[in-house]
Protein backbone atom coordinates (compact mmCIF):
# COMPACT_ATOMS: atom_id res chain seq x y z
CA UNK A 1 122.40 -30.30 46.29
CA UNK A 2 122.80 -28.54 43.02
CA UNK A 3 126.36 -29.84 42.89
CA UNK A 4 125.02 -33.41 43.22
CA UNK A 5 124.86 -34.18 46.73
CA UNK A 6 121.84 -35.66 48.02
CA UNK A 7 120.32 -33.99 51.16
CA UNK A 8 118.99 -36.44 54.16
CA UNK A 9 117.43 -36.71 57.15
CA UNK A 10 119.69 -36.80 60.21
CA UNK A 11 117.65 -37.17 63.04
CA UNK A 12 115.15 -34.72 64.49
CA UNK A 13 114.24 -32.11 61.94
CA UNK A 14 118.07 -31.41 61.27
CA UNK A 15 118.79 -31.71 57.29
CA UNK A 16 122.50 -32.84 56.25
CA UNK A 17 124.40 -33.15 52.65
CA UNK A 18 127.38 -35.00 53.25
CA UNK A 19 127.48 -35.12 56.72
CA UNK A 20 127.03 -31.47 57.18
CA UNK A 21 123.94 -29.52 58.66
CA UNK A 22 122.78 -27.16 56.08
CA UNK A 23 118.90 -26.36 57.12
CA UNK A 24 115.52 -28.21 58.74
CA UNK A 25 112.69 -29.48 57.38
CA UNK A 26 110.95 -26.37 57.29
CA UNK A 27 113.91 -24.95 54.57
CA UNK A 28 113.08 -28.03 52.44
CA UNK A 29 109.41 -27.83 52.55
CA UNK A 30 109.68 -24.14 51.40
CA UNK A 31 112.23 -25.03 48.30
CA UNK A 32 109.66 -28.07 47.55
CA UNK A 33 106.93 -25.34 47.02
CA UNK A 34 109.93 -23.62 45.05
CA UNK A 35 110.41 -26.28 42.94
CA UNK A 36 114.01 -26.00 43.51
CA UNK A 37 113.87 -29.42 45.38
CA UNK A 38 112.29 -33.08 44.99
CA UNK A 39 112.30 -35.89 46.94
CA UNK A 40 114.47 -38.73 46.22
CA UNK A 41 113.10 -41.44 48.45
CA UNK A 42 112.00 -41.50 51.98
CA UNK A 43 113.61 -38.79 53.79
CA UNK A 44 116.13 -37.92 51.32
CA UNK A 45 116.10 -34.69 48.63
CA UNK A 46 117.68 -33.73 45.57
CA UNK A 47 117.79 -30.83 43.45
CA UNK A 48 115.51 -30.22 40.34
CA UNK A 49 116.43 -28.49 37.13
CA UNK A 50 115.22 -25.62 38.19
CA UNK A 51 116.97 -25.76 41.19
CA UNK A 52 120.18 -26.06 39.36
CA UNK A 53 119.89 -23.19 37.72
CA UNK A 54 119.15 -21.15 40.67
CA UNK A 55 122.17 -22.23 41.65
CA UNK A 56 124.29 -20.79 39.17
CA UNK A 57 122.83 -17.62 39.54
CA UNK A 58 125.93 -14.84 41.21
CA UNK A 59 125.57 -15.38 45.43
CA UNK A 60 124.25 -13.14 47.38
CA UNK A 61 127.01 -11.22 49.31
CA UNK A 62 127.23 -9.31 52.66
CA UNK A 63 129.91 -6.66 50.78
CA UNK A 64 126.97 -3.75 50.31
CA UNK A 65 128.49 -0.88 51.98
CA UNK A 66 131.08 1.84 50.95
CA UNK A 67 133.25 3.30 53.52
CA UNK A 68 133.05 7.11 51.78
CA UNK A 69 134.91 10.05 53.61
CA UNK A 70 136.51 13.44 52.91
CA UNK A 71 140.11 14.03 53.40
CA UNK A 72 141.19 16.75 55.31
CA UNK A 73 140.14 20.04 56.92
CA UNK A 74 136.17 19.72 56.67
CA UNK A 75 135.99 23.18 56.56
CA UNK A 76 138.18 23.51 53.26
CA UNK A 77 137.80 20.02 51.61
CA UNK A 78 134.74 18.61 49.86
CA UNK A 79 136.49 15.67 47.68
CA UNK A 80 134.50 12.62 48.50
CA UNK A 81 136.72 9.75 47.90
CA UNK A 82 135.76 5.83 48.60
CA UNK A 83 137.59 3.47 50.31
CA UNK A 84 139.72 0.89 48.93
CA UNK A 85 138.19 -1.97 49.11
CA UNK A 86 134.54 -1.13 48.83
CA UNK A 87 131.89 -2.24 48.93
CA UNK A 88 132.75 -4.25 52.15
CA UNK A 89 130.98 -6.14 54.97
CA UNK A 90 129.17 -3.95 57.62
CA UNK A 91 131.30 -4.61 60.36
CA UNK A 92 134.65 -3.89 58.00
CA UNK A 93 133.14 -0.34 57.07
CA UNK A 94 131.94 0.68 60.37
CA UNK A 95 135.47 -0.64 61.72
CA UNK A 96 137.26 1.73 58.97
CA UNK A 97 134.45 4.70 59.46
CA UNK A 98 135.85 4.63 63.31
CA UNK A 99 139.69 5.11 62.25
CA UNK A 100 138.71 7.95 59.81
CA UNK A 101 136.17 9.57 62.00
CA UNK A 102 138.57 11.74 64.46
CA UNK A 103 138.52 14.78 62.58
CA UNK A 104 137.40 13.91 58.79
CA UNK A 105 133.86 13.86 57.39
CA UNK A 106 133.10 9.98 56.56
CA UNK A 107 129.78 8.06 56.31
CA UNK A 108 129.13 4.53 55.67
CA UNK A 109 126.53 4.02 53.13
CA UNK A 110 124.52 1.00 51.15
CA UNK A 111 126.45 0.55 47.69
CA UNK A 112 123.14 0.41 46.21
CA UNK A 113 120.28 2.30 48.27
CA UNK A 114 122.86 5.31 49.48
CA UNK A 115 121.14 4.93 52.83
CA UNK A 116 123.62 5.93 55.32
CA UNK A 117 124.48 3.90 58.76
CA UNK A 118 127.01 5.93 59.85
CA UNK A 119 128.11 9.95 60.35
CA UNK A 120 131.38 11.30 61.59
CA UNK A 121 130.43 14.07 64.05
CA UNK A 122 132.21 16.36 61.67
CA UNK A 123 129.71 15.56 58.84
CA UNK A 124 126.76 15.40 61.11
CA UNK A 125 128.07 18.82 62.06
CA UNK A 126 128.40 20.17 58.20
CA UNK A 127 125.28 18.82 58.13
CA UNK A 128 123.37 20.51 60.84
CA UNK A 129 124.72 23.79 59.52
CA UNK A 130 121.63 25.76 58.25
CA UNK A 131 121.71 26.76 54.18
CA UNK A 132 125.22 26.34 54.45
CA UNK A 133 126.90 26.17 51.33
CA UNK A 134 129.39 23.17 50.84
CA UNK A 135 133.18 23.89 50.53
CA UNK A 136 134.31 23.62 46.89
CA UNK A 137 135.68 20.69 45.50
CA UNK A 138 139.88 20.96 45.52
């Protein structure tokens, strides 16, 4: 809508703009109370100024997690380095955590919060080791 498109009714409570599904009634009614979105006419929507500008706010992205490990002997290692590419999709990092994990210390963790979805065994293991101190960095 922002980019001009009108939204319409297409039957049911299904909501199209230009001939594709984007949301229900429901969605609408909830960006009316927004004011991102007016109506244009029976059964047919636009967006408002406001709405607009939402739109040209940066997206939203799935890309929130860092694939993070430690290459090499856990024992004598303690370099954290992150993956190339990161921050990536869930499913990307968990699929990379998985390759690394034989052997390495690796975690998957939210760019942003640091809270971690994923432990290697031998980090949950460095972990679980009481008042242990943590190899030095090489």
């Amino acid at each position: 809508m922002s980019k001009g498109w009108p939204a319409t009714m297409n039957g049911g409570h299904s909501i199209d703009i230009n001939g594709k599904r984007i949301c229900n009634i429901d969605t609408i009614t909830a960006l009316i109370k927004a004011g991102l979105v007016e109506e244009d006419g029976r059964w047919c929507w636009k967006a408002t100024a406001a709405g607009r500008d939402w739109t040209e706010q940066p997206t939203a992205t799935q890309k929130v997690w860092n694939l993070q490990y430690v290459a090499g002997n856990p024992a004598m290692f303690s370099r954290v380095t992150t993956a190339a590419g990161s921050p990536m999709k869930r499913s990307e990092a968990l699929a990379g955590a998985e390759k690394i994990a034989p052997g390495w210390r690796c975690w998957v963790e939210h760019a942003t919060t640091g809270q971690r979805i994923y432990e290697s065994q031998p980090e949950k293991d460095l972990k679980a080791i009481p008042d242990s101190d943590t190899p030095p960095t090489v």
